[in-house]
C-alpha atoms as a PDB file:
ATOM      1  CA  UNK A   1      48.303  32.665  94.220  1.00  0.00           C
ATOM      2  CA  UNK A   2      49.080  33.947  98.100  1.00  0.00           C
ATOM      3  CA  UNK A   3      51.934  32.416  98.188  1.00  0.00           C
ATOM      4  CA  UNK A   4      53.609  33.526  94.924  1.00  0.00           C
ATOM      5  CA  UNK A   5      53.191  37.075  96.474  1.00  0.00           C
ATOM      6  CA  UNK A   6      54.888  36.181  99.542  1.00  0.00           C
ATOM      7  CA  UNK A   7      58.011  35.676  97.734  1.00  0.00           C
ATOM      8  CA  UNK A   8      57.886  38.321  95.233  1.00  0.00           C
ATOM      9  CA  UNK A   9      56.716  41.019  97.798  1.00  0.00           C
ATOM     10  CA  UNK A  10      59.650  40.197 100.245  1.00  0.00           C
ATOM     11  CA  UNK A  11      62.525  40.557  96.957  1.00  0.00           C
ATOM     12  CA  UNK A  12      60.350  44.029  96.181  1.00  0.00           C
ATOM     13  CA  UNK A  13      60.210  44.617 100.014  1.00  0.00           C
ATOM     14  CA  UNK A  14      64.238  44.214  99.498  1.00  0.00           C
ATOM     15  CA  UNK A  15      64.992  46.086  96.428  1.00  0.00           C
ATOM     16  CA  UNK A  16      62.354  48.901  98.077  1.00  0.00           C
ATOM     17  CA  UNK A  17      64.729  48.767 101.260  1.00  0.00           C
ATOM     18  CA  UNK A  18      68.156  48.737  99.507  1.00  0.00           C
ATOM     19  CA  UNK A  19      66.871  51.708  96.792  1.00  0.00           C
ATOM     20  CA  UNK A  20      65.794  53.766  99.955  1.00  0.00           C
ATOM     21  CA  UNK A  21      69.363  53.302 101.459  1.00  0.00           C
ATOM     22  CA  UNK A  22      71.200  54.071  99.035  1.00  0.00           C
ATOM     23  CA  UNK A  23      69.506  57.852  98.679  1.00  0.00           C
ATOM     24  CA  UNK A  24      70.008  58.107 102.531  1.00  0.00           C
ATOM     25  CA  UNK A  25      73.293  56.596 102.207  1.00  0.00           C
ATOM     26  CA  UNK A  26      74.870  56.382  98.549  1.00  0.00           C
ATOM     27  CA  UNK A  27      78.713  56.451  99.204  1.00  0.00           C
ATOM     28  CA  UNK A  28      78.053  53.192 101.578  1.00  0.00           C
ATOM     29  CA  UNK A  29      76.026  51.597  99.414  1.00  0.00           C
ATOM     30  CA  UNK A  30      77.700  52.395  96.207  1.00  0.00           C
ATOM     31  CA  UNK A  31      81.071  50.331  98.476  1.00  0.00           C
ATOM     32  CA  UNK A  32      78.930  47.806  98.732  1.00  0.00           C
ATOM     33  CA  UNK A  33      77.312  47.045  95.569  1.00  0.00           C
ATOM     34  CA  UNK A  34      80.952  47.671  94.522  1.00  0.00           C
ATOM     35  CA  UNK A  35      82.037  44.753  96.902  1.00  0.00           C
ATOM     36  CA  UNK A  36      79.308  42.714  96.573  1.00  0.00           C
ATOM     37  CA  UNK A  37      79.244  42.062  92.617  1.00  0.00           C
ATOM     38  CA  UNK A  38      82.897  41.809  92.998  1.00  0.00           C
ATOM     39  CA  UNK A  39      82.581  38.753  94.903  1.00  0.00           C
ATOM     40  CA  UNK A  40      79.587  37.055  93.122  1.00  0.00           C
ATOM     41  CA  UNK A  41      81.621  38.003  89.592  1.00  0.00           C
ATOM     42  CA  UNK A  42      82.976  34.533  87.636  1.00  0.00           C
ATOM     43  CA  UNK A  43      86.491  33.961  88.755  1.00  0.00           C
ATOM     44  CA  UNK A  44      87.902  30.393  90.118  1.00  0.00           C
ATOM     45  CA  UNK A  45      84.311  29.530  91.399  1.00  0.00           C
ATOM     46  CA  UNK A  46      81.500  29.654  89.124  1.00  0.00           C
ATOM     47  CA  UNK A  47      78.409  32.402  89.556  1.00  0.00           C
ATOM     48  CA  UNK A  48      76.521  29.142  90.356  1.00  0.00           C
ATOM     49  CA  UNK A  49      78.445  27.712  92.935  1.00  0.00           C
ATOM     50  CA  UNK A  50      78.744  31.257  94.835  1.00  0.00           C
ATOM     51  CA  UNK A  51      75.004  31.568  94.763  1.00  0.00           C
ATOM     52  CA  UNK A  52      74.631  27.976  95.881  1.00  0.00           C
ATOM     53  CA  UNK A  53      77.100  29.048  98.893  1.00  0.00           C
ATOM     54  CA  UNK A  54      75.185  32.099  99.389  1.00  0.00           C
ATOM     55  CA  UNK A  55      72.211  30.492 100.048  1.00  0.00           C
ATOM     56  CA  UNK A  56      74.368  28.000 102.257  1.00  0.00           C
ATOM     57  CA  UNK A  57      75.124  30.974 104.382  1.00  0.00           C
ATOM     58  CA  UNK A  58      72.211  32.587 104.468  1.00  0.00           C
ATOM     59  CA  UNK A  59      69.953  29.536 105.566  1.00  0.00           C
ATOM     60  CA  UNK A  60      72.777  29.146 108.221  1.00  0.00           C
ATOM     61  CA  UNK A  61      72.355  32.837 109.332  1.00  0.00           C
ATOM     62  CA  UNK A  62      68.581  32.382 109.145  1.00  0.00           C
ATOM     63  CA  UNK A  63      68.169  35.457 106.954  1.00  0.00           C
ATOM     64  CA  UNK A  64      64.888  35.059 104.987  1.00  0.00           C
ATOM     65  CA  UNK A  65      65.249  37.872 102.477  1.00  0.00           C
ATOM     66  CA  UNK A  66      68.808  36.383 101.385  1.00  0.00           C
ATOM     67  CA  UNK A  67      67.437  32.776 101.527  1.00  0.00           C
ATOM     68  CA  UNK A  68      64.672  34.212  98.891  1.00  0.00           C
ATOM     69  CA  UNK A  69      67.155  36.237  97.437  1.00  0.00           C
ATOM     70  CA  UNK A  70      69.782  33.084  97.119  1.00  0.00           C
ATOM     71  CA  UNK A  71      67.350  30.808  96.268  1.00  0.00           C
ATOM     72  CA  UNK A  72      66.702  32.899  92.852  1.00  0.00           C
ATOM     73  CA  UNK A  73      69.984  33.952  92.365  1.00  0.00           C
ATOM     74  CA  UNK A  74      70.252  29.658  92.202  1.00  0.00           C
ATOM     75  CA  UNK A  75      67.531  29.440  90.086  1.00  0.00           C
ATOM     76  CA  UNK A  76      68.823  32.090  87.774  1.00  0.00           C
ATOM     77  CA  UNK A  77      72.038  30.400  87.353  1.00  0.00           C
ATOM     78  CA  UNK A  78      70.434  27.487  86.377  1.00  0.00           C
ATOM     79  CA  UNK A  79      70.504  24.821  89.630  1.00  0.00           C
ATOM     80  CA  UNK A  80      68.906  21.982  90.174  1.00  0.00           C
ATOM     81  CA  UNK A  81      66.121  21.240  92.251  1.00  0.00           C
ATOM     82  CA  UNK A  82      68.537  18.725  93.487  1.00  0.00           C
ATOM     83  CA  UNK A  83      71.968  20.826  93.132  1.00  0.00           C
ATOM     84  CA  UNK A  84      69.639  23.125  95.850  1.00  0.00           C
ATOM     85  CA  UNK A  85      68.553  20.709  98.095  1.00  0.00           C
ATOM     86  CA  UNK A  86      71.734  19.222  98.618  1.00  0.00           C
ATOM     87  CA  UNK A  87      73.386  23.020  99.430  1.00  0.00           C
ATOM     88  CA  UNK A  88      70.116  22.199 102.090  1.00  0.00           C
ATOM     89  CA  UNK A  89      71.721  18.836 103.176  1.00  0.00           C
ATOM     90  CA  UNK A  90      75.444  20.196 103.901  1.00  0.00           C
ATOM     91  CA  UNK A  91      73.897  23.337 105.298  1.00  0.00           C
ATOM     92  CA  UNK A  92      71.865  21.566 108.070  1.00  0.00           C
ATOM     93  CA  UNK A  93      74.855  19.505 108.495  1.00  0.00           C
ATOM     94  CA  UNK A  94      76.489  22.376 110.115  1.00  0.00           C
ATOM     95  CA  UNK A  95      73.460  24.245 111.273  1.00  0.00           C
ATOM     96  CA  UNK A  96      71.412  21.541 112.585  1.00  0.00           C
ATOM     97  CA  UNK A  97      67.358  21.951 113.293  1.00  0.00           C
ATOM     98  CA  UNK A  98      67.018  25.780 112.609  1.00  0.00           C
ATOM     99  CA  UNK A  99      68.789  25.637 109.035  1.00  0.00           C
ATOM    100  CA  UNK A 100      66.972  22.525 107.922  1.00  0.00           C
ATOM    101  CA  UNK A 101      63.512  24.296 109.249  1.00  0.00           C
ATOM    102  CA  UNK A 102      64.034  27.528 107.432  1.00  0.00           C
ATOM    103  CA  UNK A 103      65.613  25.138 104.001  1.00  0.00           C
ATOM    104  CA  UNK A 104      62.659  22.854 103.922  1.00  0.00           C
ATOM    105  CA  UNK A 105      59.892  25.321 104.479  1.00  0.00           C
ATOM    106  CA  UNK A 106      61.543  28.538 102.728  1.00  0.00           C
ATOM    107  CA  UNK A 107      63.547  27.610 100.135  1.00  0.00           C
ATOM    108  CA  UNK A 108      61.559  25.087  98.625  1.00  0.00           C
ATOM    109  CA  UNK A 109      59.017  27.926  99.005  1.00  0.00           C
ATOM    110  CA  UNK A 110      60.552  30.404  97.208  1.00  0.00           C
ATOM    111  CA  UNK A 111      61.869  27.543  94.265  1.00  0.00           C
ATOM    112  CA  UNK A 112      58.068  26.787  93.679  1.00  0.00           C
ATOM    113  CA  UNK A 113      56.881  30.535  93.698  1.00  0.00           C
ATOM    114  CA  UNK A 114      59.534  31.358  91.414  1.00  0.00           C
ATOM    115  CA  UNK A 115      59.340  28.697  88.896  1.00  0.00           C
ATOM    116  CA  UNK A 116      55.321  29.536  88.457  1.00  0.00           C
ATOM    117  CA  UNK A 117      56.509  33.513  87.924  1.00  0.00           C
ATOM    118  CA  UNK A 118      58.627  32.417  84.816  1.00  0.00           C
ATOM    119  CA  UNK A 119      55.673  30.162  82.939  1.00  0.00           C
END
């Protein structure tokens, strides 16, 4: 049960952050929302493949609350365990040691917590 927390309070911990922003700052963070779903909207790449890059990126950046964030946005457009852990493969491929560390502890992680939260 601890760690299904851990994942869901870091995407509240998020959404708590971002809704907080945006009254301190809602003409920046109305641009960005604006630019963000742009971007992740279905065009010559799929909604699935984008969040599979995203999550790419973000275990390359070592960002956890993207990696959580990615790693349901992957889950919600239906990847594979295996579509998933291969974005892992090609991501430690160019990030070495640190993105494989934060893919094989965090991501896998978050895929169990959040599979458990929708049964």
């Amino acid at each position: 049960m601890e760690e299904q927390s851990f994942t869901k309070a870091a995407l509240q911990e998020y959404k708590d952050g971002i809704g907080l922003f945006t009254k301190k700052m809602p003409e920046i963070a109305k641009a960005y929302n604006h630019f963000t779903q742009a971007c992740f909207e279905e065009g010559n790449l799929s909604q699935k493949e984008k969040q599979r890059i995203a999550l790419g990126i973000s275990i390359y950046a070592q960002d956890e609350y993207c990696i959580i964030y990615h790693t349901k946005g992957c889950l919600d457009q239906g990847c594979t365990e295996g579509e998933i852990l291969e974005t892992i493969g090609v991501t430690a491929a160019f990030g070495g040691g640190a993105a494989m560390s934060q893919a094989v502890t965090l991501v896998q992680q978050s895929m169990e917590e959040l599979r458990k939260s929708t049964h």
